[in-house]
Protein backbone atom coordinates (compact mmCIF):
# COMPACT_ATOMS: atom_id res chain seq x y z
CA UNK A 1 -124.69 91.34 -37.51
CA UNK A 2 -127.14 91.99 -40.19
CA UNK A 3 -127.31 90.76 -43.69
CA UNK A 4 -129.66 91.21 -46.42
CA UNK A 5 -129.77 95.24 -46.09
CA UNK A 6 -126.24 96.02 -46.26
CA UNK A 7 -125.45 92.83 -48.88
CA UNK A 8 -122.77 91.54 -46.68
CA UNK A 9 -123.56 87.87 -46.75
CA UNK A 10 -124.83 88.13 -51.03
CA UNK A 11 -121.15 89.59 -51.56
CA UNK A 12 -119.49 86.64 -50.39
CA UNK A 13 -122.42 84.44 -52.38
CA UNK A 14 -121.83 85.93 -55.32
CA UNK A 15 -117.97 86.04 -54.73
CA UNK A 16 -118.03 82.13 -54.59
CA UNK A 17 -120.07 81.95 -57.50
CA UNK A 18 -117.91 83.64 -59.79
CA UNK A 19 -114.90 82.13 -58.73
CA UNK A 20 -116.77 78.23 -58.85
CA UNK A 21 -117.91 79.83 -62.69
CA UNK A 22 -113.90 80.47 -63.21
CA UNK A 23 -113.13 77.49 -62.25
CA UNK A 24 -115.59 75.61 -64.46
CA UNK A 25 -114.70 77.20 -67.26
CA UNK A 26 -110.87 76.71 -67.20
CA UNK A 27 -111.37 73.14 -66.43
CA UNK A 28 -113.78 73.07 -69.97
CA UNK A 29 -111.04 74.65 -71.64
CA UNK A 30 -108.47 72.60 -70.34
CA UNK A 31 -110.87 69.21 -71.46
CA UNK A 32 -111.75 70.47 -74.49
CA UNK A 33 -108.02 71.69 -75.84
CA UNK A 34 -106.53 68.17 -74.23
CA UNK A 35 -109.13 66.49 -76.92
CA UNK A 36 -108.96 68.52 -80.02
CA UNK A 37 -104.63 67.78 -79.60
CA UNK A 38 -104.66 64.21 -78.43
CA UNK A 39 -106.81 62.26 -81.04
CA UNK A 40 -107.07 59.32 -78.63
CA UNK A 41 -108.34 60.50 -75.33
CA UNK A 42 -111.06 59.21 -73.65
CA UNK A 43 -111.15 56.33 -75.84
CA UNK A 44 -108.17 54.36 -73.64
CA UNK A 45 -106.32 54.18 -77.06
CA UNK A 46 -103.29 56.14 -77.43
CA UNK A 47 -103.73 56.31 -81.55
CA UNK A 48 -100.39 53.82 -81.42
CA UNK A 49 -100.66 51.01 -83.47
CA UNK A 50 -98.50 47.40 -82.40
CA UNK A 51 -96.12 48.12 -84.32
CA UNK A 52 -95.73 51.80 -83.18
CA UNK A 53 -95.28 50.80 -79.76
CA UNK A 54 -92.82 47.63 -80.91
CA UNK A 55 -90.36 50.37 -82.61
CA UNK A 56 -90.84 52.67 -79.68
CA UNK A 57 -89.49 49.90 -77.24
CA UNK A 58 -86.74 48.64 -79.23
CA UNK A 59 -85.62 52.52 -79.31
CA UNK A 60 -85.73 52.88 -75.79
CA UNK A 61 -83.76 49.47 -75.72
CA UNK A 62 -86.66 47.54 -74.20
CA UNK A 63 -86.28 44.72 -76.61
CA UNK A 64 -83.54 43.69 -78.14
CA UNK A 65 -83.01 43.42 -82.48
CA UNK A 66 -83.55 39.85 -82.54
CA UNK A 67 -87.46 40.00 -80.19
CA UNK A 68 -87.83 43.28 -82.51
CA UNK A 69 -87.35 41.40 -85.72
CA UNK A 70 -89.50 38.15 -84.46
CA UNK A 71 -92.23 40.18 -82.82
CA UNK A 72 -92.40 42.74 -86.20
CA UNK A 73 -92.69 39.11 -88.44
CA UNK A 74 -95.51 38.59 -86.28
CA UNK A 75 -97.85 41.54 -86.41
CA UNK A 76 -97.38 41.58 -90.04
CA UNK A 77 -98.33 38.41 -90.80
């Protein structure tokens, strides 16, 4: 058929284009509000500190009082 007259084949062009622009965007938004609410991304620190993550396995029963209690003594020393 013909193209280039009648604009068939620059519809579907431009018809990727915007929807490859869409795209683009939404993943930049998506990046950009993941960083400004998680203070640690992209720098493979989750902003815990030890003894964050020590208190948040001892509440989830990981370790028990006694390795919670030892292992606390020895981050604060």
């Amino acid at each position: 058929m013909m193209s280039g007259i009648d604009g068939g084949d620059g519809m579907r062009r431009g018809g990727v284009m915007w929807l490859l622009i869409a795209v683009v965007l939404v993943v930049g938004v998506v990046v950009l509000v993941r960083s400004l609410t998680d203070p640690g991304a992209g720098t493979g620190s989750r902003g815990s500190s030890a003894m964050e993550i020590l208190e948040d396995r001892f509440a989830r029963g990981a370790v028990d009082r006694e390795e919670f209690e030892e292992r606390g003594r020895g981050l604060q020393s």
